[in-house]
C-alpha atoms as a PDB file:
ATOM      1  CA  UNK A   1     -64.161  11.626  80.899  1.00  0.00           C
ATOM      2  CA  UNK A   2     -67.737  13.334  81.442  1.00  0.00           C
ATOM      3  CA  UNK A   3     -70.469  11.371  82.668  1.00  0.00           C
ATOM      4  CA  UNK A   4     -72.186   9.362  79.826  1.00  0.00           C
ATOM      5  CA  UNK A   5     -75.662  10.677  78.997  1.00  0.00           C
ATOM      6  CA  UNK A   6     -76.495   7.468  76.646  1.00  0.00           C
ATOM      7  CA  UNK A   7     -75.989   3.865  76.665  1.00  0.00           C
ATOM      8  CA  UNK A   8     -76.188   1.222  74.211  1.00  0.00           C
ATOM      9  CA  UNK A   9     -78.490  -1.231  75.210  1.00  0.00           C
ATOM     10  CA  UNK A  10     -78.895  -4.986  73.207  1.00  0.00           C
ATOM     11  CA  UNK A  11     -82.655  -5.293  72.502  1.00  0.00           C
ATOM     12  CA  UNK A  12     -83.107  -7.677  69.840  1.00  0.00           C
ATOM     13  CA  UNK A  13     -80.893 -10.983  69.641  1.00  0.00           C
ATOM     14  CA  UNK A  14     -80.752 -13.804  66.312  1.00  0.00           C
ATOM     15  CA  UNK A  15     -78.728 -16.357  65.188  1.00  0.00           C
ATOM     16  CA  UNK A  16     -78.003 -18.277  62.151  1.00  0.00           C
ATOM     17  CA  UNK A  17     -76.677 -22.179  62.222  1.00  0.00           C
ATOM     18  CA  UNK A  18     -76.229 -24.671  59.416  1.00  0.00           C
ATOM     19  CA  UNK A  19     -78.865 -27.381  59.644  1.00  0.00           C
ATOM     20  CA  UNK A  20     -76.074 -29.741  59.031  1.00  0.00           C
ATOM     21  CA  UNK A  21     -74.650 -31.777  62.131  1.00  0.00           C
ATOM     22  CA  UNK A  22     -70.898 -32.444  62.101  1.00  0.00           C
ATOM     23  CA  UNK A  23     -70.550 -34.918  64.577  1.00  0.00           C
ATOM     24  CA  UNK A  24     -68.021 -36.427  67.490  1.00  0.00           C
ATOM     25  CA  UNK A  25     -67.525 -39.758  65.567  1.00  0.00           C
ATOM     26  CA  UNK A  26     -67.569 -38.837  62.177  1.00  0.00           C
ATOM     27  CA  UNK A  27     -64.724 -36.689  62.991  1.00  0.00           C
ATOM     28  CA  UNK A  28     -62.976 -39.407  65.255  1.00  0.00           C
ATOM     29  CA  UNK A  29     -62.944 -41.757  62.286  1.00  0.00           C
ATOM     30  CA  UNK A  30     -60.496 -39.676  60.567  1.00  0.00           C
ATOM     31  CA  UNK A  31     -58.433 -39.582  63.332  1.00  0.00           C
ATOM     32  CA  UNK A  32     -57.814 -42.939  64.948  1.00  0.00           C
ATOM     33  CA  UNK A  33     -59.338 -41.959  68.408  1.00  0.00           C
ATOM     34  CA  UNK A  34     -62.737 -42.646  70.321  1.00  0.00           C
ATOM     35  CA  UNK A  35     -65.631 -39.996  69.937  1.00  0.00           C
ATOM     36  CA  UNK A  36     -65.261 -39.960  73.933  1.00  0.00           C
ATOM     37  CA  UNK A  37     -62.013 -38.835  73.915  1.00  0.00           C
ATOM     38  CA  UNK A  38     -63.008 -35.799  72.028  1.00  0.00           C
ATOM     39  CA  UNK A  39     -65.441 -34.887  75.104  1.00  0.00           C
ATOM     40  CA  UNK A  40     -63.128 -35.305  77.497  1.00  0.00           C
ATOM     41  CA  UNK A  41     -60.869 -32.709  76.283  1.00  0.00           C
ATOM     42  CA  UNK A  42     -63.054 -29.779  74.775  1.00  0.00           C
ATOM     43  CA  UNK A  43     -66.646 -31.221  76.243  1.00  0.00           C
ATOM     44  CA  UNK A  44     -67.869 -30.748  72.212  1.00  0.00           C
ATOM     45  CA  UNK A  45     -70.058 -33.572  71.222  1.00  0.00           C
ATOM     46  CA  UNK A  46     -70.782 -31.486  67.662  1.00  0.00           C
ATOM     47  CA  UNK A  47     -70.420 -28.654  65.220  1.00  0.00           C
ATOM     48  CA  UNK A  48     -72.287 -27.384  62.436  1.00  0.00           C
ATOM     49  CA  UNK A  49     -71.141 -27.410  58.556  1.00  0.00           C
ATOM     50  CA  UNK A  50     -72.389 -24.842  55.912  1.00  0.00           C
ATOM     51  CA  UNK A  51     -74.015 -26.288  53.229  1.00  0.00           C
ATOM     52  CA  UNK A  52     -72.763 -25.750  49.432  1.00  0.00           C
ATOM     53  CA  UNK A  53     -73.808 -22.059  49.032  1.00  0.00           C
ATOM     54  CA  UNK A  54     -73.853 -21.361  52.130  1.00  0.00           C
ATOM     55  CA  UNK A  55     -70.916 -18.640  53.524  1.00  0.00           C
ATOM     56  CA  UNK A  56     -70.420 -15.637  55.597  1.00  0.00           C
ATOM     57  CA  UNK A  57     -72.583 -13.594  54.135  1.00  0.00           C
ATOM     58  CA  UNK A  58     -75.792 -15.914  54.232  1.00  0.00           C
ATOM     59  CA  UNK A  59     -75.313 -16.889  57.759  1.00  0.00           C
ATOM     60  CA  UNK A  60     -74.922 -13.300  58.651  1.00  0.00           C
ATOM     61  CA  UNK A  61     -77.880 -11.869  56.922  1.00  0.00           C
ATOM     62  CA  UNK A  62     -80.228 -14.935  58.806  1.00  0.00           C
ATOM     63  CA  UNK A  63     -79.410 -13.974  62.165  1.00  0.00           C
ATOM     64  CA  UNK A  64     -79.858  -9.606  61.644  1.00  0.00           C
ATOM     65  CA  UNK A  65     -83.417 -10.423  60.256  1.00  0.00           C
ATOM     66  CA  UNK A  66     -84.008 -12.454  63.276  1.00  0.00           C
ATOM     67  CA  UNK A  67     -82.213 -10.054  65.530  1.00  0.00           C
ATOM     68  CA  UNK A  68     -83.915  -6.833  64.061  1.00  0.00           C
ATOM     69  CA  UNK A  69     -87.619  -8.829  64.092  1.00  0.00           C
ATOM     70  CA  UNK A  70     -86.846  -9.672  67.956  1.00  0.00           C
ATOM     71  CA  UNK A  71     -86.287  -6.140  68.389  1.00  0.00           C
ATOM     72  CA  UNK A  72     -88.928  -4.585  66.530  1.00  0.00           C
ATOM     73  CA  UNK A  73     -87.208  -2.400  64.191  1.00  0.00           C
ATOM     74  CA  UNK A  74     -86.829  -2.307  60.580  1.00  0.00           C
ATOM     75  CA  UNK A  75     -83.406  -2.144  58.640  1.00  0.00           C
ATOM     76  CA  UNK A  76     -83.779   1.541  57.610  1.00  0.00           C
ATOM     77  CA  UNK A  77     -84.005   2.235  61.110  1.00  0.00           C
ATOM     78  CA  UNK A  78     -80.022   0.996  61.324  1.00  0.00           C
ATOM     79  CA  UNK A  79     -77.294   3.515  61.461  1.00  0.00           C
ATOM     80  CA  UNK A  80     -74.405   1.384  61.497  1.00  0.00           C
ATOM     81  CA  UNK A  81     -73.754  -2.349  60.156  1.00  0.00           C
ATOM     82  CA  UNK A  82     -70.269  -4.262  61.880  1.00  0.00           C
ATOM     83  CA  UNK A  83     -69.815  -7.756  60.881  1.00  0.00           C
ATOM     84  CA  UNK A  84     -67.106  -9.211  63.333  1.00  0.00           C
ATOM     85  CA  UNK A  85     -65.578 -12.165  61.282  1.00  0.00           C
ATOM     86  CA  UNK A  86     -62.391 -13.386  60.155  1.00  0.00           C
ATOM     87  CA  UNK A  87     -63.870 -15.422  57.694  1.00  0.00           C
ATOM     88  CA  UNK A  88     -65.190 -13.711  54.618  1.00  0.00           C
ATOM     89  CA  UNK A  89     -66.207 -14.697  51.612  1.00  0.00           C
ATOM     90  CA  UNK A  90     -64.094 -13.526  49.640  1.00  0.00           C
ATOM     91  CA  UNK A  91     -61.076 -11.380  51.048  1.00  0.00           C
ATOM     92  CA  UNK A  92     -62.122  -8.400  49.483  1.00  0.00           C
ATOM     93  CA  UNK A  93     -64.703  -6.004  49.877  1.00  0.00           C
ATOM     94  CA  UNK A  94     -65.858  -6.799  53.546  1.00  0.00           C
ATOM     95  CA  UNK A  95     -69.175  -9.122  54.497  1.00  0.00           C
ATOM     96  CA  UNK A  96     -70.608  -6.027  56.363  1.00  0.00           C
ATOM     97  CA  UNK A  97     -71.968  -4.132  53.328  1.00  0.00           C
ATOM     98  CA  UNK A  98     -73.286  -6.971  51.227  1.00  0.00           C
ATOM     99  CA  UNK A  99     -75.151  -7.618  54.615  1.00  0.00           C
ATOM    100  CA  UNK A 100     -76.793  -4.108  55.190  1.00  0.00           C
ATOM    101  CA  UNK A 101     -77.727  -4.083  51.043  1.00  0.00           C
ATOM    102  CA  UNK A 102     -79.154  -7.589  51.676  1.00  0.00           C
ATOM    103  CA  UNK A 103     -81.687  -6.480  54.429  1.00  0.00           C
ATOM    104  CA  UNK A 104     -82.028  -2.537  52.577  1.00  0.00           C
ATOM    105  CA  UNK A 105     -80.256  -0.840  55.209  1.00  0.00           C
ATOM    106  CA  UNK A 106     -78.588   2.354  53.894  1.00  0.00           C
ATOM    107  CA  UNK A 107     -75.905   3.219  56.334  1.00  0.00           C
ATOM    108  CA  UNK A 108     -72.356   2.548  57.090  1.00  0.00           C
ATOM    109  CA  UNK A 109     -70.862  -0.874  57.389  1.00  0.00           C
ATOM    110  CA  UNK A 110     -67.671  -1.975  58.430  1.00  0.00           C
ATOM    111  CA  UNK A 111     -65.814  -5.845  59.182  1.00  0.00           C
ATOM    112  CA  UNK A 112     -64.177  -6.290  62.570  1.00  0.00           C
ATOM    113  CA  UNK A 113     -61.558  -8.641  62.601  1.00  0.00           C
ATOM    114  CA  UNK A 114     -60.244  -9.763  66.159  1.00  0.00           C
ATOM    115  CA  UNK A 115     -61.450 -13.797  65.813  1.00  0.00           C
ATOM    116  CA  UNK A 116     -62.823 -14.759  68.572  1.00  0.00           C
ATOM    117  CA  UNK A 117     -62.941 -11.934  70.557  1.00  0.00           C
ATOM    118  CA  UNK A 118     -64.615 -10.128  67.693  1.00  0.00           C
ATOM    119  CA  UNK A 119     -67.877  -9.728  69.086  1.00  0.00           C
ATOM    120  CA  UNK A 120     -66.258  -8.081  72.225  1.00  0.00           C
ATOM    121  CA  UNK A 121     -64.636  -5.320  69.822  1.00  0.00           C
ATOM    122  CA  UNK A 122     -67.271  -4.962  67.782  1.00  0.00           C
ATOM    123  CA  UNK A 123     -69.303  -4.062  71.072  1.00  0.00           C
ATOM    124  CA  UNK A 124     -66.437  -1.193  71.972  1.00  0.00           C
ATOM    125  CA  UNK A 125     -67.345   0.208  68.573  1.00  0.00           C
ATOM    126  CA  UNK A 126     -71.091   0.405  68.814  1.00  0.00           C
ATOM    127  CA  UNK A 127     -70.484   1.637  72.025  1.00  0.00           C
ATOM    128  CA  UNK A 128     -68.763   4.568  70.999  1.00  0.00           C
ATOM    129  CA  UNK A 129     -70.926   5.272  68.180  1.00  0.00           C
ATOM    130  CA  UNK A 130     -74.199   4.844  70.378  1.00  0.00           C
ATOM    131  CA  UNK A 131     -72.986   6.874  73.466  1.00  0.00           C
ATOM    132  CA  UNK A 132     -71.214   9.794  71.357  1.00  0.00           C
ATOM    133  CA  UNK A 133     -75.052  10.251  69.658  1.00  0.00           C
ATOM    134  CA  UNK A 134     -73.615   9.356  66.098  1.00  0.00           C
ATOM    135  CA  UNK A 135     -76.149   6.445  65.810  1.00  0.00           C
ATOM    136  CA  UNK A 136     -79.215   5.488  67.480  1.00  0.00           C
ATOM    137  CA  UNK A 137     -79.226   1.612  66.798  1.00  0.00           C
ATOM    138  CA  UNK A 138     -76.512  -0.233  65.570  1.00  0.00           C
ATOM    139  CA  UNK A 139     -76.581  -3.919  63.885  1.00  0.00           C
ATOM    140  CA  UNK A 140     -73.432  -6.280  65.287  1.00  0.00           C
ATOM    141  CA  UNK A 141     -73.322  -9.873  64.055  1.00  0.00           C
ATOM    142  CA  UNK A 142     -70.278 -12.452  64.461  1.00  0.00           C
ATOM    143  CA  UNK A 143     -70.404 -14.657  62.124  1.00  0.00           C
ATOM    144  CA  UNK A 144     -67.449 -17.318  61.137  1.00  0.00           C
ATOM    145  CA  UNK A 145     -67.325 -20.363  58.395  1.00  0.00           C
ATOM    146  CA  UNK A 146     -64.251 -21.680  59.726  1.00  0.00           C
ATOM    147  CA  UNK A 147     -64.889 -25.416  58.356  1.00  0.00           C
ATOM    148  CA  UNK A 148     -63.124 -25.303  55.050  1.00  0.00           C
ATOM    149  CA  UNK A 149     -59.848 -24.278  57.251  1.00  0.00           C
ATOM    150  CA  UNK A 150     -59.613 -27.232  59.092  1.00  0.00           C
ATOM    151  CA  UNK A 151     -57.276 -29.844  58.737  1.00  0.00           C
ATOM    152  CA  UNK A 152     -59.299 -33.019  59.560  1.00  0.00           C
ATOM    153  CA  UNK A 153     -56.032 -34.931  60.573  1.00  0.00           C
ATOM    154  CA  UNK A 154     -54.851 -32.264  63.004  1.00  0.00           C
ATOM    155  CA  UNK A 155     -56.583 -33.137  66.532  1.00  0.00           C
ATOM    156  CA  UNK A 156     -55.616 -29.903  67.456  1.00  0.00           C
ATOM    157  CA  UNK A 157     -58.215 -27.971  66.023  1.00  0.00           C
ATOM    158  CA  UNK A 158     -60.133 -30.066  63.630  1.00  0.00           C
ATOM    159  CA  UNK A 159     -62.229 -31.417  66.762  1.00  0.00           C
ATOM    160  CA  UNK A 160     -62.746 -27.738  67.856  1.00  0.00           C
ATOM    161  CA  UNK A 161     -64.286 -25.695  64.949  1.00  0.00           C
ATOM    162  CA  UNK A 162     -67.546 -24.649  63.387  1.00  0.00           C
ATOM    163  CA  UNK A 163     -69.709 -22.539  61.369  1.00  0.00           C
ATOM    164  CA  UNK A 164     -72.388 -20.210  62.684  1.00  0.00           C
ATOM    165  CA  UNK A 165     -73.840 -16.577  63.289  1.00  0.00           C
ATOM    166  CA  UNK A 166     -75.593 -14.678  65.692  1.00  0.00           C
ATOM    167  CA  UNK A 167     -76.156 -11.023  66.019  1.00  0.00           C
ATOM    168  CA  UNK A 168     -77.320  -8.164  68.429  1.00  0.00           C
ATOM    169  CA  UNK A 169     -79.386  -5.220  68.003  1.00  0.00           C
ATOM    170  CA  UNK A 170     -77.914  -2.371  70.183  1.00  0.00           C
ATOM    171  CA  UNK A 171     -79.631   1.101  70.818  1.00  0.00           C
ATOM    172  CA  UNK A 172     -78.542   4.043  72.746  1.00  0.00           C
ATOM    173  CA  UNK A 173     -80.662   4.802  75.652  1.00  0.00           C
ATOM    174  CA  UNK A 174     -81.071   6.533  78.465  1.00  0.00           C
ATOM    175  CA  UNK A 175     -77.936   6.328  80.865  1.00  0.00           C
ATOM    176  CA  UNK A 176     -80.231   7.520  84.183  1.00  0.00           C
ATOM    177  CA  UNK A 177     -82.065   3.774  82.869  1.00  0.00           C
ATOM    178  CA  UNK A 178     -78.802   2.014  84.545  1.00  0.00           C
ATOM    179  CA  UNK A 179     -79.063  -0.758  81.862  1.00  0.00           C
ATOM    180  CA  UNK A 180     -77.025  -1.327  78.785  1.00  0.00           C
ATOM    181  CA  UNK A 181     -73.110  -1.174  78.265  1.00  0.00           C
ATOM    182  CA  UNK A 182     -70.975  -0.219  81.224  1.00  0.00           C
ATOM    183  CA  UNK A 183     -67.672  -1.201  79.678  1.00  0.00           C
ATOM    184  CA  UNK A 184     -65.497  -2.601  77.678  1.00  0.00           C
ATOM    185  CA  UNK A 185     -61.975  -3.556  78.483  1.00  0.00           C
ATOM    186  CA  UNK A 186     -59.840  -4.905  75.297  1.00  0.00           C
ATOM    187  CA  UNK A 187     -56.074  -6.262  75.462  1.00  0.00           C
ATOM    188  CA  UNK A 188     -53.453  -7.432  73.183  1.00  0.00           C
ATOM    189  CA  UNK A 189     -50.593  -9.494  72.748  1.00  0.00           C
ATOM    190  CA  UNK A 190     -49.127  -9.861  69.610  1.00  0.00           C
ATOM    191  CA  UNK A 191     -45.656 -11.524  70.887  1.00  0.00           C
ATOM    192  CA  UNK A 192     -47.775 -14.549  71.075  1.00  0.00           C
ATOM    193  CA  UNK A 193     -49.566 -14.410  67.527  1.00  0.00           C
ATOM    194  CA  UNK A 194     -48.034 -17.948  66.625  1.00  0.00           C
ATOM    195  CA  UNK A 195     -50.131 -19.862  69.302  1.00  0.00           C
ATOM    196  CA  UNK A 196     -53.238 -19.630  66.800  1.00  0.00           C
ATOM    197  CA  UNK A 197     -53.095 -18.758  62.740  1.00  0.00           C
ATOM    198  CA  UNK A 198     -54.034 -19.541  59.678  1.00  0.00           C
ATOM    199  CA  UNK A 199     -51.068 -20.334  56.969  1.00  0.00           C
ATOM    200  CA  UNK A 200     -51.296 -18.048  54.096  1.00  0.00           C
ATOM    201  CA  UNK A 201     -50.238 -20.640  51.773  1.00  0.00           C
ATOM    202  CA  UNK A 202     -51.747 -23.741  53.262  1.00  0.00           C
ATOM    203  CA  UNK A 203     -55.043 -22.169  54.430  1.00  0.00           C
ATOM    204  CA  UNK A 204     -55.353 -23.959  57.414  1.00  0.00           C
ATOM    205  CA  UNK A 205     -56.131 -23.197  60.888  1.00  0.00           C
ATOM    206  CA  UNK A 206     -52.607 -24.205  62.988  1.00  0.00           C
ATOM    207  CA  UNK A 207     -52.601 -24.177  67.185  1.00  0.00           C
ATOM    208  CA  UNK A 208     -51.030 -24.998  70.408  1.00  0.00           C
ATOM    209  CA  UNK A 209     -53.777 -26.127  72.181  1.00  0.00           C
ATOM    210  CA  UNK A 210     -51.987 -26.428  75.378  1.00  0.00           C
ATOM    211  CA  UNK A 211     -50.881 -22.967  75.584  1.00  0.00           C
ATOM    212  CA  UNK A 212     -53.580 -21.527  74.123  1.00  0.00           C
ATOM    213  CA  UNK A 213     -55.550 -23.276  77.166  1.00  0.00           C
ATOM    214  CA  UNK A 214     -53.486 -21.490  79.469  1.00  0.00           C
ATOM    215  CA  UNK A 215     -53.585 -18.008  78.258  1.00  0.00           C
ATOM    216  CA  UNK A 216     -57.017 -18.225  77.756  1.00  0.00           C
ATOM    217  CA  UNK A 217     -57.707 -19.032  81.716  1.00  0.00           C
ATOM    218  CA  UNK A 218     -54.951 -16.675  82.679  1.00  0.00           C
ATOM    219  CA  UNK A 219     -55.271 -13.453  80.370  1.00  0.00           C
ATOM    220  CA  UNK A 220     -59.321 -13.821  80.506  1.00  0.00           C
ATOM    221  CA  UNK A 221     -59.472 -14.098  84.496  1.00  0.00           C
ATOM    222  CA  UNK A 222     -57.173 -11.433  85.157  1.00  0.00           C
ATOM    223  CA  UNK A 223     -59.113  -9.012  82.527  1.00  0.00           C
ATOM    224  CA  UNK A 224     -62.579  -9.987  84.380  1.00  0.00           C
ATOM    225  CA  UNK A 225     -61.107  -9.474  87.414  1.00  0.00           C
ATOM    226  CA  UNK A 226     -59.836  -5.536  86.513  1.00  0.00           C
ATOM    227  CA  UNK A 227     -63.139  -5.260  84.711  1.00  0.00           C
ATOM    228  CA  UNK A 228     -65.399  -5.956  87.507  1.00  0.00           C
ATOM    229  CA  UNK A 229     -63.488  -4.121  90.058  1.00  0.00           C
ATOM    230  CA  UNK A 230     -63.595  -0.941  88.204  1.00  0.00           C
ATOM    231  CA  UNK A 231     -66.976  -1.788  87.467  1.00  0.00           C
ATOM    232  CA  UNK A 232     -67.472  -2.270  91.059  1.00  0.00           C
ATOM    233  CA  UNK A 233     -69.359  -5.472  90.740  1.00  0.00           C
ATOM    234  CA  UNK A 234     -68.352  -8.685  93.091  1.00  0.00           C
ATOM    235  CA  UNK A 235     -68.096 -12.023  91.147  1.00  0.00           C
ATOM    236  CA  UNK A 236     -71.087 -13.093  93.372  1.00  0.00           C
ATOM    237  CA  UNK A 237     -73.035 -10.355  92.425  1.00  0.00           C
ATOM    238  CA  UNK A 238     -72.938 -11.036  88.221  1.00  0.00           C
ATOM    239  CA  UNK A 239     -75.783 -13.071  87.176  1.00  0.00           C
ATOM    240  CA  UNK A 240     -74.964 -14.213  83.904  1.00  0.00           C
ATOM    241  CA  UNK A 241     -71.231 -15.113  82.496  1.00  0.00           C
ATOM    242  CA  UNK A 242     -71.736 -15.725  78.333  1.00  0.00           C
ATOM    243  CA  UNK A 243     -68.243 -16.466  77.390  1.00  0.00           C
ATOM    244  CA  UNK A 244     -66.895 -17.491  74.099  1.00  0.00           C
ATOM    245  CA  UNK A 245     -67.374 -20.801  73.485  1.00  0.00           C
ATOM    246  CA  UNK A 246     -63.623 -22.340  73.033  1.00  0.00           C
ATOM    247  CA  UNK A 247     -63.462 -25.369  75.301  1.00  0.00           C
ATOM    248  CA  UNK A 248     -65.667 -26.400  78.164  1.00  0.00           C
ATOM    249  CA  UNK A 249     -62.630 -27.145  80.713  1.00  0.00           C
ATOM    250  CA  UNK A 250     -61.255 -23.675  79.810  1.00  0.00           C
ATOM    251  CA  UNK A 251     -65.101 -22.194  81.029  1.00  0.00           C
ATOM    252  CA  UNK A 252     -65.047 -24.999  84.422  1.00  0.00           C
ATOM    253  CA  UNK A 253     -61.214 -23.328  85.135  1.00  0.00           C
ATOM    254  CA  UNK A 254     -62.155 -19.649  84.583  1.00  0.00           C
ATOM    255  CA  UNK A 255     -65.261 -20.127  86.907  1.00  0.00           C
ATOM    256  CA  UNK A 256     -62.838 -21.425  89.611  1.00  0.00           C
ATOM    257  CA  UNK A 257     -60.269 -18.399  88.950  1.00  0.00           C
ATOM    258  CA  UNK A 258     -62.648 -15.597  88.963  1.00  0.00           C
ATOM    259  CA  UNK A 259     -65.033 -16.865  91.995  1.00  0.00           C
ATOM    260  CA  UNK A 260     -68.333 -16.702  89.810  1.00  0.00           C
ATOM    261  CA  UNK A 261     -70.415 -20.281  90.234  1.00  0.00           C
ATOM    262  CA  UNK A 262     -70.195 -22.253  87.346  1.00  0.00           C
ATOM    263  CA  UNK A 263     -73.593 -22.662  86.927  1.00  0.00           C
ATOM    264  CA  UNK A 264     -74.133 -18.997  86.222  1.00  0.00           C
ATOM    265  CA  UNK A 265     -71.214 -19.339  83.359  1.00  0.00           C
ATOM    266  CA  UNK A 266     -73.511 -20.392  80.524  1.00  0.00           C
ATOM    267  CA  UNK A 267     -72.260 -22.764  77.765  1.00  0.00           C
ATOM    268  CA  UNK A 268     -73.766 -24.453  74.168  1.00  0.00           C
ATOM    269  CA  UNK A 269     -70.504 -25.337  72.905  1.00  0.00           C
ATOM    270  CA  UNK A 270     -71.312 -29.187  73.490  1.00  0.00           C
ATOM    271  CA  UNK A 271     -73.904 -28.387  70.414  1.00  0.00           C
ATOM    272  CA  UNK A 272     -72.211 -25.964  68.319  1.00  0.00           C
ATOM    273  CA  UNK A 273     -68.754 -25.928  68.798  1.00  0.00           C
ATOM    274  CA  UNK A 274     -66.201 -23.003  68.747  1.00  0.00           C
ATOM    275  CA  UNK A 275     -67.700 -20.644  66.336  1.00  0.00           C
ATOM    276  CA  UNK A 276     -65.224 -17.462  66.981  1.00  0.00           C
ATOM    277  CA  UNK A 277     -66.841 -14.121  66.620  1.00  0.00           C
ATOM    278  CA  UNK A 278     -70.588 -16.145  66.687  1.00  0.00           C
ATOM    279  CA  UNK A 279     -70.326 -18.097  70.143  1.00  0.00           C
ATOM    280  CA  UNK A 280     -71.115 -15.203  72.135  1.00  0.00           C
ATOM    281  CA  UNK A 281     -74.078 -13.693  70.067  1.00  0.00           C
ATOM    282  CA  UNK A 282     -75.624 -17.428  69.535  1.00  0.00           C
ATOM    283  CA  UNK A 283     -75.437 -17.616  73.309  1.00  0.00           C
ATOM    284  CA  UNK A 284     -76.999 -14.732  73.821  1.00  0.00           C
ATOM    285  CA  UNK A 285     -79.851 -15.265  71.549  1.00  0.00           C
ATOM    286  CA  UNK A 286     -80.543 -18.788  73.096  1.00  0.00           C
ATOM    287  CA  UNK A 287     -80.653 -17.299  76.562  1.00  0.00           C
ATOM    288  CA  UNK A 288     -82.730 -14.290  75.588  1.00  0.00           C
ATOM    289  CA  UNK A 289     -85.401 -16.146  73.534  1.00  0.00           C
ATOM    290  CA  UNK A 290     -85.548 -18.642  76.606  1.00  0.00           C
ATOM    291  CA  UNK A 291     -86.563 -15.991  78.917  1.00  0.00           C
ATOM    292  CA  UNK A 292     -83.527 -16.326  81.445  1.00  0.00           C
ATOM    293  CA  UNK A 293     -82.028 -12.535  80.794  1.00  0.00           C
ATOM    294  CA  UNK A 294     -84.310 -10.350  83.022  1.00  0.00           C
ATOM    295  CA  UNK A 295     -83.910  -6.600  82.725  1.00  0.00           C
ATOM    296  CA  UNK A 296     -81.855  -5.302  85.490  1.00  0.00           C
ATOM    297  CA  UNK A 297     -79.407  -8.405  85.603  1.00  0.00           C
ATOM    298  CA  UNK A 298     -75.481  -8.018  85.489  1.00  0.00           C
ATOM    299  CA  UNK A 299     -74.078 -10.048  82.680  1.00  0.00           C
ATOM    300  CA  UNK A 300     -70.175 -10.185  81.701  1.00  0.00           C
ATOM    301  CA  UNK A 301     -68.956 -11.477  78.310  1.00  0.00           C
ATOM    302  CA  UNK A 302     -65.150 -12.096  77.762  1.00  0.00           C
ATOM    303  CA  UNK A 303     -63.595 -13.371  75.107  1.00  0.00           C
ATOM    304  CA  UNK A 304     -59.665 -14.214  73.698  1.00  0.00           C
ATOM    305  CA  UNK A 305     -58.819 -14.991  70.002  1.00  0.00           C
ATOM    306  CA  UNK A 306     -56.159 -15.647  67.980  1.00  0.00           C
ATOM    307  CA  UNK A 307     -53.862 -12.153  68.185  1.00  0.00           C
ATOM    308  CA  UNK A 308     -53.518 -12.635  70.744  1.00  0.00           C
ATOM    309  CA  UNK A 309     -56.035 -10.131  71.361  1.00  0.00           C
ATOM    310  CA  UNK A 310     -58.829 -10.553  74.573  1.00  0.00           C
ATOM    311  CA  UNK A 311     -61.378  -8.421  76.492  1.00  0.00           C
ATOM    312  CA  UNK A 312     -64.434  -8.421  78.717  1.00  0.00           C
ATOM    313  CA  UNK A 313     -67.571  -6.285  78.690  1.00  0.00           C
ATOM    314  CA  UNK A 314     -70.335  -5.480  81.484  1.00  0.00           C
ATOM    315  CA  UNK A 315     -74.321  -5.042  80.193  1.00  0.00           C
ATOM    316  CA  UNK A 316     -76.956  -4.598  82.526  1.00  0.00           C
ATOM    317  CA  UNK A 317     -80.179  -6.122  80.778  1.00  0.00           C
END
């Protein structure tokens, strides 16, 4: 491959929550355990819940007008709209174009469905379409309403799960700059699709925690350790890890795997939950609006969702 003469570079971060609280003991009650003993095994203390009329769609469209005002561009400037999501609104058409015809963006628009690492894929394909020169900015959101799937007597997953949206504004820039995308790494393993799925005829979301857990610290650490030796980056030399936002023991056990401090592997999900596709984006809004992503600094984002599908990307900021 040729040396890259553009990069896509996030300059403009947003994100959407319901102002409705789910919390630890409200969801205990219905299951005959302590709201502790919720914390001790994910670290969640709660989740969000969409309000009636609230969906996919909604949530989506709130964080791209934040996201697009934080980077100082208007919709028409957009050449692409990818809405990673596995939770629609309605199975068909897509989320994607009722989002770009909500903020009067006339361009393409496209769902990405890869659950929770979504947002990871959805950041291969704006890559591609930034560095090839077939758009100059590119709108991704992650956005998931996974509430209505949850089965509020399965402690498996009904402590886990909530609703929420963030979104990125990526543009291609300069590669001579040295900031933006470096790369994306995505993996797959659909022997082991069972671990995490929704029942078509049941609707709800089914798991095995336990070995979910363990591929989750396994696959992820191995793919950030490939990714930042090709990259060429030592784990003490990344600055920021914004991971998707499954389970805080899963985030404490990759830290130890991978040799990056844990206090440079940032985490909300004690507030918001796993929100799939939306953890990573949310994250990166809260840390960007907060001031603590300087340009110049190495971040890594990795990510496994149901699929089993997984992957890891470099940005410089």
């Amino acid at each position: 491959m040729g040396e890259r003469t553009r990069r896509a570079l996030m300059v403009g971060t947003g994100r959407c929550l319901p102002a409705r609280a789910l919390t630890n003991a409200e969801v205990a009650a219905g299951l005959d355990v302590d709201e502790s003993w919720i914390v001790e095994r994910t670290g969640i203390r709660e989740r969000r819940l969409v309000a009636p009329g609230e969906g996919a769609a909604t949530l989506a469209v709130g964080a791209a007008e934040r996201a697009l005002e934080n980077a100082g561009l208007s919709a028409s400037a957009l050449d692409l709209v990818l809405v990673a999501t596995v939770t629609p609104d309605r199975p068909l058409p897509a989320v994607a174009p009722a989002v770009a015809a909500a903020l009067g963006a006339r361009c393409g628009a496209m769902d990405v469905s890869a659950a929770c690492a979504g947002f990871v894929h959805g950041l291969a394909l704006a890559q591609g379409q930034l560095e090839s020169g077939l758009a100059r900015h590119v709108l991704l959101v992650g956005v998931e309403v996974l509430t209505p799937l949850l089965d509020f007597s399965d402690r498996e997953t009904c402590i886990l799960f909530g609703d929420g949206a963030g979104a990125v504004v990526l543009s291609a820039v300069d590669a001579s700059l040295g900031r933006g995308l470096s790369r994306v790494a995505l993996e797959s393993d659909g022997a082991a699709a069972d671990l995490l799925f929704v029942d078509p005829a049941e609707r709800r979301i089914r798991m095995e925690g336990r070995e979910v857990f363990r591929r989750a610290v396994t696959s992820l650490g191995d793919v950030i350790v490939r990714t930042l030796e090709a990259e060429g980056w030592p784990p003490e030399t990344v600055d920021h890890v914004v991971p998707h936002q499954a389970n805080l023991r899963i985030l404490d056990a990759l830290s130890r795997r991978v040799g990056i401090p844990r206090a440079r592997v940032h985490a909300n999900v004690d507030r918001y939950g796993n929100t799939s596709a939306a953890s990573v984006p949310i994250m990166l809004d809260e840390l960007h609006r907060a001031g603590h992503l300087a340009p110049g600094e190495r971040v890594l984002i990795p990510a496994l969702g149901a699929g089993l599908v997984w992957g890891a990307a470099t940005h410089v900021w």
